[in-house]
Protein backbone atom coordinates (compact mmCIF):
# COMPACT_ATOMS: atom_id res chain seq x y z
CA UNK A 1 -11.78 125.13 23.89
CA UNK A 2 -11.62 127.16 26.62
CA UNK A 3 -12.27 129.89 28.53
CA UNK A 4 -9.33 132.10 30.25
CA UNK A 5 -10.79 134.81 32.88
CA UNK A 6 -8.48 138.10 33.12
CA UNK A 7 -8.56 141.12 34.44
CA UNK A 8 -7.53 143.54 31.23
CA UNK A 9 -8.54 142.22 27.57
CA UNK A 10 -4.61 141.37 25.97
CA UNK A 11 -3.61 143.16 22.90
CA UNK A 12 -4.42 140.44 20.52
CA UNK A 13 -8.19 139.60 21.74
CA UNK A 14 -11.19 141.46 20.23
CA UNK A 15 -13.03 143.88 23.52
CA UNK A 16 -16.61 142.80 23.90
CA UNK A 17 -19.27 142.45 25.99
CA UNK A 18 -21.93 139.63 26.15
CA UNK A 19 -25.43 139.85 27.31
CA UNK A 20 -27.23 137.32 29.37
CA UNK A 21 -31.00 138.73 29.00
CA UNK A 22 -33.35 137.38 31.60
CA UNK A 23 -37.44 136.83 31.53
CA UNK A 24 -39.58 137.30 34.51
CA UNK A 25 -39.38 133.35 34.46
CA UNK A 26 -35.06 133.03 34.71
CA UNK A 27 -34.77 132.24 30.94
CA UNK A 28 -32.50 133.46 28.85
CA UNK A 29 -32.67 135.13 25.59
CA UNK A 30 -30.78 133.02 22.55
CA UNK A 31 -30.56 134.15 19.07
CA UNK A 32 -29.94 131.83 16.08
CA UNK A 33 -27.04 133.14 13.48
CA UNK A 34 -27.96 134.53 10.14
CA UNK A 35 -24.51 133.78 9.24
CA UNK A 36 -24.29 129.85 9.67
CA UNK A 37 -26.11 127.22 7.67
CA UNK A 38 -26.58 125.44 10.87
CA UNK A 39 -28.70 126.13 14.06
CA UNK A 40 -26.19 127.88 16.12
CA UNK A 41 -27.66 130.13 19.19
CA UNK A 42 -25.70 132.67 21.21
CA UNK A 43 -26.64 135.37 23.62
CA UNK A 44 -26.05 138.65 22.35
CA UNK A 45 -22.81 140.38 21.64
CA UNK A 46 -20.60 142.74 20.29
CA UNK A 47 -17.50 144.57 20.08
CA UNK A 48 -16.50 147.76 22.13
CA UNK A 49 -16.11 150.66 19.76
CA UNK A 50 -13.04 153.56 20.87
CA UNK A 51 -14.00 155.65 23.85
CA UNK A 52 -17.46 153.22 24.98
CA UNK A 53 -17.61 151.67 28.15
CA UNK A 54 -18.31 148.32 28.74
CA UNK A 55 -22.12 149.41 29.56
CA UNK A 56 -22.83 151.50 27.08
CA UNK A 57 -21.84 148.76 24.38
CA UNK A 58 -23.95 146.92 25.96
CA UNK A 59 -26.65 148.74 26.07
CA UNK A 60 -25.81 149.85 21.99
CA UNK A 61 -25.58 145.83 21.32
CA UNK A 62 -28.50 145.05 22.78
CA UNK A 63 -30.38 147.65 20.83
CA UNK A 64 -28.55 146.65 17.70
CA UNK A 65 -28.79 143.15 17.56
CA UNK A 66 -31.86 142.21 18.85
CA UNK A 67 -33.56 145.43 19.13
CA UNK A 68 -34.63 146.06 22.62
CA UNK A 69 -34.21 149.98 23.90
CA UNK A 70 -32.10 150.41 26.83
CA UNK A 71 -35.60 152.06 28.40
CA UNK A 72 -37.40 148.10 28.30
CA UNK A 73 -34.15 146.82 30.29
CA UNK A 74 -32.75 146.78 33.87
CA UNK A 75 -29.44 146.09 34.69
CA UNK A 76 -28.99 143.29 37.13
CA UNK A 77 -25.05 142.55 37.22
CA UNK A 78 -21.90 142.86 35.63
CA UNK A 79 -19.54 140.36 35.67
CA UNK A 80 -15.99 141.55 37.59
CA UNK A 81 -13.80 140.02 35.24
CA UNK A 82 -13.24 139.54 31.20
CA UNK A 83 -13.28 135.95 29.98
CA UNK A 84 -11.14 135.17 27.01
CA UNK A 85 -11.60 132.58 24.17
CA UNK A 86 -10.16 132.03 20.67
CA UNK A 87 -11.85 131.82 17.67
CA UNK A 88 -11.36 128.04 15.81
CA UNK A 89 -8.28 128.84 13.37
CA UNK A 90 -10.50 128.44 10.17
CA UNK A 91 -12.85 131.17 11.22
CA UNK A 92 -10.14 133.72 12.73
CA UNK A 93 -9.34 135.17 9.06
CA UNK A 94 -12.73 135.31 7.77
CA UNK A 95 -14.26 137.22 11.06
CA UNK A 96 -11.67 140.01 11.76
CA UNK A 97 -8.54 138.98 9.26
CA UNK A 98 -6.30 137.48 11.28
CA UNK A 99 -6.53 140.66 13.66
CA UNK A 100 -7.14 139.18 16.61
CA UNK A 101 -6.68 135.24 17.75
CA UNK A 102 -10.11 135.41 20.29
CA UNK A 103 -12.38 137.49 22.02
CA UNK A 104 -12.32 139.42 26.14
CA UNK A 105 -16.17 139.82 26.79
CA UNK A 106 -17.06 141.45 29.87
CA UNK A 107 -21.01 140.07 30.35
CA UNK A 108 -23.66 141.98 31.85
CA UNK A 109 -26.89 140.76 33.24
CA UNK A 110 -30.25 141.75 32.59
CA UNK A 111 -33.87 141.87 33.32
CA UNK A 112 -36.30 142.77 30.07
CA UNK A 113 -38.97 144.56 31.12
CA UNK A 114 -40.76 144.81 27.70
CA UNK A 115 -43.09 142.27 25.71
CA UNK A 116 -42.72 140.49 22.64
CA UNK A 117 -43.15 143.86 20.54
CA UNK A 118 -39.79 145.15 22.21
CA UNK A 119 -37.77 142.57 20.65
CA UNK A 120 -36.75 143.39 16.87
CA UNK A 121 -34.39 141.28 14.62
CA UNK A 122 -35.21 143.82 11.43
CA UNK A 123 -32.29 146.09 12.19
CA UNK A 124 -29.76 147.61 9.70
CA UNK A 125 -27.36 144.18 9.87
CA UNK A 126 -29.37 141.75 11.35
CA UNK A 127 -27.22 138.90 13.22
CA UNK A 128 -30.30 136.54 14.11
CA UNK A 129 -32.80 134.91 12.28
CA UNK A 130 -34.98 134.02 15.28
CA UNK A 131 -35.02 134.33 18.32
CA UNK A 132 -36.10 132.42 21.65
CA UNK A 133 -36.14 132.38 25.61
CA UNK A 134 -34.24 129.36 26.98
CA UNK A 135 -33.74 127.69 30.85
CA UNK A 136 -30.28 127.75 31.68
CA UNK A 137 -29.83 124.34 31.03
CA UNK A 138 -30.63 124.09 27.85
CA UNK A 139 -28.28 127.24 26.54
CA UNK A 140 -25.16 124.46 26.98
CA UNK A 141 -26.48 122.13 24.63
CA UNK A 142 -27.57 125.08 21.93
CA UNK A 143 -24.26 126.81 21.83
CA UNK A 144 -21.34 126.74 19.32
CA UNK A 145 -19.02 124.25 21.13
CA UNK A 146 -16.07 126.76 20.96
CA UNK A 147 -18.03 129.05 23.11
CA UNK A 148 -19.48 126.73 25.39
CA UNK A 149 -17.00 127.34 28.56
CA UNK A 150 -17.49 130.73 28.86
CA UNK A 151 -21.30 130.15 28.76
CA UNK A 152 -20.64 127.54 31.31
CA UNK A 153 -18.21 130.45 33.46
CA UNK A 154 -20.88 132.93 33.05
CA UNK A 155 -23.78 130.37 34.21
CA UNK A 156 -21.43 129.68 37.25
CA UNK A 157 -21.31 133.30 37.94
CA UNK A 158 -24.92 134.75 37.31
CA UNK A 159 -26.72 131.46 38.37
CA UNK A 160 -28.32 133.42 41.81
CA UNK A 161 -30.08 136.01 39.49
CA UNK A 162 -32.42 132.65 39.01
CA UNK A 163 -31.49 130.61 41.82
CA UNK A 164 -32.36 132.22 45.14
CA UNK A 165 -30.49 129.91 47.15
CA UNK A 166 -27.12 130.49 44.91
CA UNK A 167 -24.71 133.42 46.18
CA UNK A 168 -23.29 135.80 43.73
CA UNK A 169 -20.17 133.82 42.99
CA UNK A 170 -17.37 133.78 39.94
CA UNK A 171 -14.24 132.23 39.02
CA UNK A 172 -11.38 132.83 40.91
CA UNK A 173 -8.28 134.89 39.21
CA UNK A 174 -6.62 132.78 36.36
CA UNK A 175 -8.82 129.83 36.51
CA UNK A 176 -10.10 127.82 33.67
CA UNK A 177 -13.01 126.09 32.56
């Protein structure tokens, strides 16, 4: 698999954003898939419904899937570019049928600023079953391998928010990793 950076989402991949969710300690907040009979973890994410910005679907997804307000948050970044992947062929008709071949996410960093009460997976369609903080490198070996280069794209590009000697850095136009 991997992962395509652009600078508009095409026509035939699904408009999301992901959210990298950051502890006072640099880890990062993973969710396990109801959906899946095996453990896969993923950071937050969802699509961009008609007329919402990139920010406030994030803020919406974040609040939706794993239940934190926008008020126990504080935004830290936003990536400058959308990173493309496709969906493996079997699960393309299931998820959206046949709609679209991938997903554009445009990621956003973020600090939580709440406790363990601020974090709810009981909403109306829960996504996770559980959820945990992980170090950075750990979230490679935990994710769905057909998402693991944009993790790896969006590590490369976020990595100063928990390494103070990194610069604020991403991928340059129409590379791939």
């Amino acid at each position: 698999m991997s992962c395509r950076i652009c600078e508009t989402p095409p026509e035939d991949y699904r408009p999301c954003v992901g959210l990298m969710v950051l502890d006072a300690r640099g880890r990062i907040l993973v969710g396990q898939r109801v959906d899946v009979p095996f453990p896969a973890w993923q950071m937050p994410q969802g699509g961009i419904d008609p007329g919402e910005s990139p920010l406030e679907a994030a803020l919406r997804e974040l609040q939706e899937e794993v239940g934190i307000p926008p008020a126990k948050v504080e935004l830290l970044a936003e990536s400058r570019v959308w990173r493309c992947y496709d969906l493996p062929a079997e699960l393309r008709q299931r998820v959206w049928g046949g709609r679209y071949r991938g997903q554009a996410q445009r990621w956003f960093a973020f600090r939580f600023t709440g406790d363990a009460r601020d974090i709810r997976l009981d909403g109306h369609h829960p996504e996770f079953r559980a959820v945990k903080w992980a170090r950075p490198e750990e979230l490679l070996r935990t994710v769905v391998a057909f998402k693991r280069d944009v993790y790896a794209s969006v590590l490369e590009e976020f990595r100063w928010l928990w390494e103070p000697a990194a610069s604020p850095g991403f991928p340059a136009e129409g590379s791939s990793h």
